[in-house]
N, C-alpha and C. Protein backbone atom coordinates (compact mmCIF):
# COMPACT_ATOMS: atom_id res chain seq x y z
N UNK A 1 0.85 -1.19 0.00
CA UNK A 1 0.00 0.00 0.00
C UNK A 1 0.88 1.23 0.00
N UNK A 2 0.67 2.10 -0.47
CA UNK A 2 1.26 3.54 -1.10
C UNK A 2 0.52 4.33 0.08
N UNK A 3 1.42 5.48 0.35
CA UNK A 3 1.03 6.05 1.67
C UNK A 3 0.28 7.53 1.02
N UNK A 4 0.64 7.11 -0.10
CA UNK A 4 -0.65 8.31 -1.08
C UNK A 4 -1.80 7.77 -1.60
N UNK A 5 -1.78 6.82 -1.27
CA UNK A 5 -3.40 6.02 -2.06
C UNK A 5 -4.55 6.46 -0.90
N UNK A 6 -5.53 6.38 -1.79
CA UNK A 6 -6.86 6.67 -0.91
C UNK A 6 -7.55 5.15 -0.48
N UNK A 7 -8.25 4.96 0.41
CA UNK A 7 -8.63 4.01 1.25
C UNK A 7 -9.89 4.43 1.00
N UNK A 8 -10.52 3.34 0.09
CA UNK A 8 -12.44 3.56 -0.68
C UNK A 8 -12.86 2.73 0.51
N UNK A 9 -14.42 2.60 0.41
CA UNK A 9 -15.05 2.17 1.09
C UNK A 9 -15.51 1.06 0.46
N UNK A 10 -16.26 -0.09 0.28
CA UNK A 10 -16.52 -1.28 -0.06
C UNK A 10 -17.73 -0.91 -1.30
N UNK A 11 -18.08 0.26 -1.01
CA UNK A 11 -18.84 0.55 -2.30
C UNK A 11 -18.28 1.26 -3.27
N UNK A 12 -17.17 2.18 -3.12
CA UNK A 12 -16.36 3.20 -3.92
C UNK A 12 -15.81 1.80 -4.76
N UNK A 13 -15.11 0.48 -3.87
CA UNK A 13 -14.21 -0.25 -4.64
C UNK A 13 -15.02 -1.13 -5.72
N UNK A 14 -16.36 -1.33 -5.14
CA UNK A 14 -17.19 -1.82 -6.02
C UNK A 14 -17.74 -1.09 -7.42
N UNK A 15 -17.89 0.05 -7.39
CA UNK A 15 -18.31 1.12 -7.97
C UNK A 15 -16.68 1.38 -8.91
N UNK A 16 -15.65 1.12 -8.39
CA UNK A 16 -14.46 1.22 -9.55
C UNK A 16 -13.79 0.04 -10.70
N UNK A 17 -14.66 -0.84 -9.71
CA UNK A 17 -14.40 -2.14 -10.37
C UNK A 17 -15.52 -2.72 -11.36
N UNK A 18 -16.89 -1.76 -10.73
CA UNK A 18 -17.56 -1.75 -11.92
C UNK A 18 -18.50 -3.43 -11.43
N UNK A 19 -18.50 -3.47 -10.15
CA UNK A 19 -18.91 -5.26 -9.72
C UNK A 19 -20.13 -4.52 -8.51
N UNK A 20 -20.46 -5.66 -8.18
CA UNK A 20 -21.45 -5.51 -6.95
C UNK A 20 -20.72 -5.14 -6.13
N UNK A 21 -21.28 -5.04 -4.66
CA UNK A 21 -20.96 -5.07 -3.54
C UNK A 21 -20.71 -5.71 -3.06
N UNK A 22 -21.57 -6.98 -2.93
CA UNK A 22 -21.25 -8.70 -2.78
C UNK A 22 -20.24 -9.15 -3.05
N UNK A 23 -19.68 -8.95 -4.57
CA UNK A 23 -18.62 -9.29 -5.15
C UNK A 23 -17.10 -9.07 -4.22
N UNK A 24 -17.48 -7.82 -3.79
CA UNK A 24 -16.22 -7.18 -2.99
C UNK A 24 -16.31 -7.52 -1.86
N UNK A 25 -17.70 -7.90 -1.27
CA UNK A 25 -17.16 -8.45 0.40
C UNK A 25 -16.72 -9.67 0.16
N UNK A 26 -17.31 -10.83 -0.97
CA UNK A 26 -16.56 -12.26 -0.82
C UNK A 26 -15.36 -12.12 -1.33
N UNK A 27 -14.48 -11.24 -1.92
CA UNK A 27 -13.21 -11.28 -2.06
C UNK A 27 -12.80 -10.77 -0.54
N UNK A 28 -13.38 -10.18 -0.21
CA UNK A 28 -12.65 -9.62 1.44
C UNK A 28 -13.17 -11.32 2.46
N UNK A 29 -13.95 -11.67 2.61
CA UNK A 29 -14.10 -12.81 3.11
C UNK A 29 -13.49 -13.71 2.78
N UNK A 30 -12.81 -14.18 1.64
CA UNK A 30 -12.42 -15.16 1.29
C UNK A 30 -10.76 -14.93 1.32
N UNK A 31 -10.56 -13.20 1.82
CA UNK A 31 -9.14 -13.33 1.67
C UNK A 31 -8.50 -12.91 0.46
N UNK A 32 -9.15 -12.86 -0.78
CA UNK A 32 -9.06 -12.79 -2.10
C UNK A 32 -8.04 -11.58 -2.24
N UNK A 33 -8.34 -10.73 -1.54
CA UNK A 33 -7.59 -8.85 -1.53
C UNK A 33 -7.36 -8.74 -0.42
N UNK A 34 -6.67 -7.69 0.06
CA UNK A 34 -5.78 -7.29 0.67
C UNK A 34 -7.01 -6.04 1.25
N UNK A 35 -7.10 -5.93 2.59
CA UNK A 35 -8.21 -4.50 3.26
C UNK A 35 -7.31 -4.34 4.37
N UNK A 36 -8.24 -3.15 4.84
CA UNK A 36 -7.88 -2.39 6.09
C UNK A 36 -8.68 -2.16 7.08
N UNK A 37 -8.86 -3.21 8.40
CA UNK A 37 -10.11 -2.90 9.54
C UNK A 37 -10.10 -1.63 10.00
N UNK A 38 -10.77 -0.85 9.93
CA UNK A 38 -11.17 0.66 10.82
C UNK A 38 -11.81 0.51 11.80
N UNK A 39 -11.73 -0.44 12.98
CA UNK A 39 -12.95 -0.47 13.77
C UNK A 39 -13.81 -1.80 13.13
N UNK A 40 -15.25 -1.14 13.12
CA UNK A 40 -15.79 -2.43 12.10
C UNK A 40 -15.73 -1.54 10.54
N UNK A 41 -15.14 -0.90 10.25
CA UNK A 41 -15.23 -0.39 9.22
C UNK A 41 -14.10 -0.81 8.39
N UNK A 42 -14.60 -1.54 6.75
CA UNK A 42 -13.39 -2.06 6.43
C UNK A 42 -13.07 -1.35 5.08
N UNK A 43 -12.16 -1.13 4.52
CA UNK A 43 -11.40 -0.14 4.04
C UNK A 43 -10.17 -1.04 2.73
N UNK A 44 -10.23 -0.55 1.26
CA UNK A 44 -9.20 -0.77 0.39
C UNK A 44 -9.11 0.45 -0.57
N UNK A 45 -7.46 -0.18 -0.45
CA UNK A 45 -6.57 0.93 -1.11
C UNK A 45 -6.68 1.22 -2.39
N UNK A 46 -6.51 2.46 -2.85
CA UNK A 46 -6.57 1.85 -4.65
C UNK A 46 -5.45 1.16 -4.96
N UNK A 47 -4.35 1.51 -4.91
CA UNK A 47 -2.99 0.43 -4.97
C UNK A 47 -3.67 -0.77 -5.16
N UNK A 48 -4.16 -1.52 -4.08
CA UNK A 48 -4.86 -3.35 -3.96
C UNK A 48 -5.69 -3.22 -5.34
N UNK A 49 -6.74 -2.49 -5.34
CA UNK A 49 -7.56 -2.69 -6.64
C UNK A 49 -6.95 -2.55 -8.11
N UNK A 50 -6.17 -1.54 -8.26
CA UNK A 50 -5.05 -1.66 -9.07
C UNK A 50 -4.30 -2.89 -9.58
N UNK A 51 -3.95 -3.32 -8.62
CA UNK A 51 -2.89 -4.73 -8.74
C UNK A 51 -3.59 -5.84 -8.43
N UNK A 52 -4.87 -5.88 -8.25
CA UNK A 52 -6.30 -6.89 -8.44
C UNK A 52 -6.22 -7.10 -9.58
N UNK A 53 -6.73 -5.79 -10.09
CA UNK A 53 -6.82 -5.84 -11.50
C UNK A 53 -5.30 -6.30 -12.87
N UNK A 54 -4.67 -6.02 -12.61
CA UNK A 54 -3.30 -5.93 -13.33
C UNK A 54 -3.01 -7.47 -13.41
N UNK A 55 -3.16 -8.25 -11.95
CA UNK A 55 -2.89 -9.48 -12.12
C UNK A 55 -4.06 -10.63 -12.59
N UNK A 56 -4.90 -10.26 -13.09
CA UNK A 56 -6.23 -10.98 -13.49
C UNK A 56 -6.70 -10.91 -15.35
N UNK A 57 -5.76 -9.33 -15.55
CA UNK A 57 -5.69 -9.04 -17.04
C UNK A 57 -5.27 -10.00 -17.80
N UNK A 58 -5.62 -10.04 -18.58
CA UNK A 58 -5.51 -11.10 -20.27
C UNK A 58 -5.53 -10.79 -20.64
N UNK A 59 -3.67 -11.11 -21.69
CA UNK A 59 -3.42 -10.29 -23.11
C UNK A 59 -3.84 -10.95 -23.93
N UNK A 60 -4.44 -10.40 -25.26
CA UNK A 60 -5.01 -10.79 -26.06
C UNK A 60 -4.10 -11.86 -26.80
N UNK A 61 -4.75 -12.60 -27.74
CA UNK A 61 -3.80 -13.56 -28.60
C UNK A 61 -3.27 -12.92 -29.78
N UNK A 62 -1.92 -12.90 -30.46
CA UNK A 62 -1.78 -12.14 -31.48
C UNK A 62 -1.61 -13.76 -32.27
N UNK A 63 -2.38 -13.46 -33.19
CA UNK A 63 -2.39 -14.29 -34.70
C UNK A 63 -1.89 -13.38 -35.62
N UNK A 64 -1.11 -14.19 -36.57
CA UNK A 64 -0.76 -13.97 -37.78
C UNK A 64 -1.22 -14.57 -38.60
N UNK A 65 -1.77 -13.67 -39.68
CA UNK A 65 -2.47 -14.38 -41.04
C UNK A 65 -1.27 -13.85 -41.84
N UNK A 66 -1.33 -15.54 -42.69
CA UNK A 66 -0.43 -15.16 -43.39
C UNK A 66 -1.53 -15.37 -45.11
N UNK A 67 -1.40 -14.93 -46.29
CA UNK A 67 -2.07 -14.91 -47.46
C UNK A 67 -3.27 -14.56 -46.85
N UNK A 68 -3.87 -13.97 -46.18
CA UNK A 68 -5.13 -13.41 -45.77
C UNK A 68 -5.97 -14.09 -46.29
N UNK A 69 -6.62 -15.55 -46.08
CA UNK A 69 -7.17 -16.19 -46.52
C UNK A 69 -7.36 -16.80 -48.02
N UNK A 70 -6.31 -16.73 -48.57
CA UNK A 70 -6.55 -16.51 -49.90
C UNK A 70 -6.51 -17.95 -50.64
N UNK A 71 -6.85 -18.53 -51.25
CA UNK A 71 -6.48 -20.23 -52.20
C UNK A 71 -5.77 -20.15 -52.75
N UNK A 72 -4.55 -20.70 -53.60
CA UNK A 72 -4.13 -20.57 -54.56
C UNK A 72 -4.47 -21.66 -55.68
């Protein structure tokens, strides 16, 4: 965690990730990500969502056509 990152709330992280809410507490329940207890208030970094994301990305496949379909 970056000591400049902001600390969202379970709906901000949901809301950046573009997922439920649900989604984000069973990754916090299950351990899945990385949070921060406030009390009962639980708390992630953008850094974690960042590097959630980064490590879950899929690069596309590069194909090469070669004769662009062509018969001879």
């Amino acid at each position: 965690m970056n000591n400049n990152d902001r600390l969202l709330t379970v709906d901000e992280a949901a809301e950046r990730l573009g997922t439920g809410v649900r989604f984000i507490r069973r990754l916090i329940q299950e351990r899945r990500i990385r949070y921060v207890k406030l009390g009962k208030h639980v708390r992630i970094s953008e850094s974690v969502l960042t590097a959630y994301v980064e490590e879950r990305t899929v690069e596309p496949v590069r194909t090469r056509r070669t004769g662009f379909g062509l018969v001879a």
